[in-house]
C-alpha atoms as a PDB file:
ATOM      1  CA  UNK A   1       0.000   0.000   0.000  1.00  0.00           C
ATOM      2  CA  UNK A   2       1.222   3.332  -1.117  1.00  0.00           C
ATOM      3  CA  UNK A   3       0.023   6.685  -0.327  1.00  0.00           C
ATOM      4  CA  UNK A   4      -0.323  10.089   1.217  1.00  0.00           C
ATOM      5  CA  UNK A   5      -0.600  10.592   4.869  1.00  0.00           C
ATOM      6  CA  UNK A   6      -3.528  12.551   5.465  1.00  0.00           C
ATOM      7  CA  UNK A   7      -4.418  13.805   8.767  1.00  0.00           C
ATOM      8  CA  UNK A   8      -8.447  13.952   9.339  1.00  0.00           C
ATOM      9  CA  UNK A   9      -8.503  14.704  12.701  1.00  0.00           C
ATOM     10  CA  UNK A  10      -8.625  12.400  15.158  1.00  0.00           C
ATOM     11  CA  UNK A  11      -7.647   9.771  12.221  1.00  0.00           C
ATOM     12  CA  UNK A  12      -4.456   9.141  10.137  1.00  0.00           C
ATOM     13  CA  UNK A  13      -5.410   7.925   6.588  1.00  0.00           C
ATOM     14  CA  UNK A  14      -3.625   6.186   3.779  1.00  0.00           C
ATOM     15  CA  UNK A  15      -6.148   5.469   0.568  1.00  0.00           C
ATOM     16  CA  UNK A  16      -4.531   4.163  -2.482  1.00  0.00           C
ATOM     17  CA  UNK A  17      -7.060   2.087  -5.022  1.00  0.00           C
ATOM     18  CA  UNK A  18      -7.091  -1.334  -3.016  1.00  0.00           C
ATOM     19  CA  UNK A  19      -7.120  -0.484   0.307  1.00  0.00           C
ATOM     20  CA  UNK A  20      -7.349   2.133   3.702  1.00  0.00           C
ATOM     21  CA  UNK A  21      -5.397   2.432   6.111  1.00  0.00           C
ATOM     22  CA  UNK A  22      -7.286   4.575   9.116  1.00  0.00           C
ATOM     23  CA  UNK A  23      -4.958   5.013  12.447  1.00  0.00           C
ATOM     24  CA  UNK A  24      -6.619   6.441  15.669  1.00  0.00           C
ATOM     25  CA  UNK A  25      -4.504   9.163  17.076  1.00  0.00           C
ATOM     26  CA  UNK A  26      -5.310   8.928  20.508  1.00  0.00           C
ATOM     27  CA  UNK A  27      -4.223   5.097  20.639  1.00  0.00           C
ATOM     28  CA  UNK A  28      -3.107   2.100  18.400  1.00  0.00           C
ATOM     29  CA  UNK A  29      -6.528   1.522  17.168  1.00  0.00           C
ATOM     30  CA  UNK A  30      -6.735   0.590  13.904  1.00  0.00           C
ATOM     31  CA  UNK A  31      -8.803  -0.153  10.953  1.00  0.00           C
ATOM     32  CA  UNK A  32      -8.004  -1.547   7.771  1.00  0.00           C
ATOM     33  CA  UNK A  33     -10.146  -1.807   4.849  1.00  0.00           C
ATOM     34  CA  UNK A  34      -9.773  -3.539   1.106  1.00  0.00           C
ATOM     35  CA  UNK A  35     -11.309  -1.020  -1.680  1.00  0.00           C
ATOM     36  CA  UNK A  36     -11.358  -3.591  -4.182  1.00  0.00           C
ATOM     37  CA  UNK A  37     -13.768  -5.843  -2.958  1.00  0.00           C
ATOM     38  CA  UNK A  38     -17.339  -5.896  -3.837  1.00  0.00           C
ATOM     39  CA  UNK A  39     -18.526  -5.611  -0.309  1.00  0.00           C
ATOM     40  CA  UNK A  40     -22.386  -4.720  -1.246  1.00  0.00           C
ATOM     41  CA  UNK A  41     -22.735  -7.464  -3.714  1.00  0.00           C
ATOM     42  CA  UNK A  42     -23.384  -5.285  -6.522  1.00  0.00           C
ATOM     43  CA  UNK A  43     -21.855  -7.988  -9.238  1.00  0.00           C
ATOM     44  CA  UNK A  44     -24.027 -10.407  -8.247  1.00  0.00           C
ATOM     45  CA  UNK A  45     -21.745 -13.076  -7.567  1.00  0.00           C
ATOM     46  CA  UNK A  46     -20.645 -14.183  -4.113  1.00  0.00           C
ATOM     47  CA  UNK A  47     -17.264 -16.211  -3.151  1.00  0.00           C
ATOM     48  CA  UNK A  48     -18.218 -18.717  -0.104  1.00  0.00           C
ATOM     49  CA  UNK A  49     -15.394 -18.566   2.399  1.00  0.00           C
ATOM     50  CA  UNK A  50     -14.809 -21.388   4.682  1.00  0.00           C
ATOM     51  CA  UNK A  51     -15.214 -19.997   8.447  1.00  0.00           C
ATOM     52  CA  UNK A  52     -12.539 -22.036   9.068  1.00  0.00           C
ATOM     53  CA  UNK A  53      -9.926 -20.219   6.418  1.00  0.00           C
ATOM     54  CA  UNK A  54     -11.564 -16.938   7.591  1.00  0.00           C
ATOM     55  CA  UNK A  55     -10.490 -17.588  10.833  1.00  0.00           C
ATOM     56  CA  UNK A  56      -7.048 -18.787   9.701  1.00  0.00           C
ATOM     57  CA  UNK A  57      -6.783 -15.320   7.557  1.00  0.00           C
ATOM     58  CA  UNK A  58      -7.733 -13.237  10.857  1.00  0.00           C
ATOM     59  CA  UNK A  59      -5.463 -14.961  13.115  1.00  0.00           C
ATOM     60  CA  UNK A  60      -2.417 -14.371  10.330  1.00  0.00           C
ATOM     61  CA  UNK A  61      -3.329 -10.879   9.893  1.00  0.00           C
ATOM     62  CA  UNK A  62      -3.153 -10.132  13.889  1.00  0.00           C
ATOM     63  CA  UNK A  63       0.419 -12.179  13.609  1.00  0.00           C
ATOM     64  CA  UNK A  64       1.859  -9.781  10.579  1.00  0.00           C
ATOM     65  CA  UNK A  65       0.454  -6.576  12.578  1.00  0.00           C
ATOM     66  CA  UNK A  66       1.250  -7.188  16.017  1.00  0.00           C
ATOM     67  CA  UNK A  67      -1.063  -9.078  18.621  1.00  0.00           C
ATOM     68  CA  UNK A  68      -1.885  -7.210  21.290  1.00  0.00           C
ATOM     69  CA  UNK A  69      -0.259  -7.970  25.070  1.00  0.00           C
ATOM     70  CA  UNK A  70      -3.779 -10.488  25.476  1.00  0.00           C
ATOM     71  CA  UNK A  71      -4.971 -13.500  25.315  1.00  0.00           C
ATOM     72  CA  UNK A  72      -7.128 -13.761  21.879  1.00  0.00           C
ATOM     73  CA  UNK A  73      -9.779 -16.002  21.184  1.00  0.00           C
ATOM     74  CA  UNK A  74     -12.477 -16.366  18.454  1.00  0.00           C
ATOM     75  CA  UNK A  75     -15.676 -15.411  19.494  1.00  0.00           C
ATOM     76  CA  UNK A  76     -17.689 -15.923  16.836  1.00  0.00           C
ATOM     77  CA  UNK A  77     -17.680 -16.087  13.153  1.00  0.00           C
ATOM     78  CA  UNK A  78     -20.493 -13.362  11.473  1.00  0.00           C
ATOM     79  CA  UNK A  79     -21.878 -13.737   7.900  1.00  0.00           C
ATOM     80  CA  UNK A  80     -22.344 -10.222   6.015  1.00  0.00           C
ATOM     81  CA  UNK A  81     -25.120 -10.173   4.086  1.00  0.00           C
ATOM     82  CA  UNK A  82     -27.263  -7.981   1.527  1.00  0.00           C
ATOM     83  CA  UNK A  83     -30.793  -9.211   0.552  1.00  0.00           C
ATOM     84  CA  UNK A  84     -31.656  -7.329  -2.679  1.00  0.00           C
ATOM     85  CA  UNK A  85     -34.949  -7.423  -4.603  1.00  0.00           C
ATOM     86  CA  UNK A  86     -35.607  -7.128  -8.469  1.00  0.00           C
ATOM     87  CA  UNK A  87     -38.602  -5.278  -9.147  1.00  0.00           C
ATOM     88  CA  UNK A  88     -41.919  -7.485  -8.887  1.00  0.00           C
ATOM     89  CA  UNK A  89     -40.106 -10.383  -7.016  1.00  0.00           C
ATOM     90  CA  UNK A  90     -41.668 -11.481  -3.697  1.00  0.00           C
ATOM     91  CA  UNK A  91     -38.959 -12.964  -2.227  1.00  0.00           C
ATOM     92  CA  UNK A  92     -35.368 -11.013  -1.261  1.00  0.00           C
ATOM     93  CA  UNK A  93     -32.066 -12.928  -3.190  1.00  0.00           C
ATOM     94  CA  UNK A  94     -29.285 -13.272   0.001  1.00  0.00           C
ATOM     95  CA  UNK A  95     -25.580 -13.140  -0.940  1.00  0.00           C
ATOM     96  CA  UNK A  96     -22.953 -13.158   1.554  1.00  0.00           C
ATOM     97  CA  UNK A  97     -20.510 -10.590   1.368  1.00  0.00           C
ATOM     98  CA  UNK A  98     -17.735 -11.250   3.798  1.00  0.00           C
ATOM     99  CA  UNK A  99     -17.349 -13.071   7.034  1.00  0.00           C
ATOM    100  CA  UNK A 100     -16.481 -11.374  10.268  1.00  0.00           C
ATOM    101  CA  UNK A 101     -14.032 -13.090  12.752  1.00  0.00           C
ATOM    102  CA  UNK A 102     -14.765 -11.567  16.345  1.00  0.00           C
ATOM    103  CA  UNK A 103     -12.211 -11.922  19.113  1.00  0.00           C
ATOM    104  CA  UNK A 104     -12.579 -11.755  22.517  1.00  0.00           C
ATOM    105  CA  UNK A 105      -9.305 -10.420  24.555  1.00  0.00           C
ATOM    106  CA  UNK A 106      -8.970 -11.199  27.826  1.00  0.00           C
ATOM    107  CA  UNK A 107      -5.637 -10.703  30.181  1.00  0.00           C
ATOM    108  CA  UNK A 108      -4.897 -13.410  33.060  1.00  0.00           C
ATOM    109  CA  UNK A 109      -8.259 -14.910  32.548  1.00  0.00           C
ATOM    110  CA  UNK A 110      -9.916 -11.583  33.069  1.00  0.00           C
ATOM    111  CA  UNK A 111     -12.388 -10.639  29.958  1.00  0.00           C
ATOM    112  CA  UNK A 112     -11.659  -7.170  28.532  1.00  0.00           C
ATOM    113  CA  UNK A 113     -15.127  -5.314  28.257  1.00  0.00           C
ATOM    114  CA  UNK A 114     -14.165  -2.106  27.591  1.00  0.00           C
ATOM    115  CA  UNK A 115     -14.101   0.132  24.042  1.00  0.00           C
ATOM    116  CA  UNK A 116     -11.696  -1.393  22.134  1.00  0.00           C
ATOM    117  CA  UNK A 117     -11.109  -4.181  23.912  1.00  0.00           C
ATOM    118  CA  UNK A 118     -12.207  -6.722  21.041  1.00  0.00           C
ATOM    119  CA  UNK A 119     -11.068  -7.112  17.487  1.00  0.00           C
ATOM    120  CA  UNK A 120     -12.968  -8.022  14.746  1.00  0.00           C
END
């Protein structure tokens, strides 16, 4: 990813065609985002992703960035989806869009509740 810092307040952001890169000032908060994925299902077509690789693919990305001083465990495993309905159909067409791969964080067997203390 190349780019342009830009500083939008309370947010550092680097956009290039594929991908953002948003970094909360105030701590090491992050959030990054592919550009070049269809994420609302306008093509029509959806790729099914096995939870289990999606899991595998979150756990590998937390490895390459940094895992935070926790303990990390998957929560849960979310389907995205957008129901979308031609004109004069009864019935909504589903397509998944992504999976989510929630983490819970706890330190010495104490659950982290607070903001930010989960990663998705």
């Amino acid at each position: 990813m190349r780019g342009d810092i830009e500083d939008r307040g309370a947010w550092y952001v680097v956009q290039d065609s594929r991908a953002s890169l948003e970094i909360y000032r105030a701590s090491s908060s992050f959030r990054f985002v592919r550009e070049d994925i269809d994420g609302e299902g306008r093509n029509g077509t959806a790729t099914q992703v096995d939870p289990r690789r999606a899991v595998a693919l979150a756990e590998r990305f937390l490895e390459d960035t940094g895992r935070p001083p926790a303990t990390i465990d998957v929560q849960s495993v979310t389907e995205l989806e957008v129901l979308s309905m031609a004109q004069g159909s009864r019935e909504p067409t589903r397509t998944i869009v992504s999976l989510q791969v929630n983490f819970r964080l706890s330190v010495d067997g104490v659950p982290l509740v607070a903001r930010g203390a989960r990663s998705r």
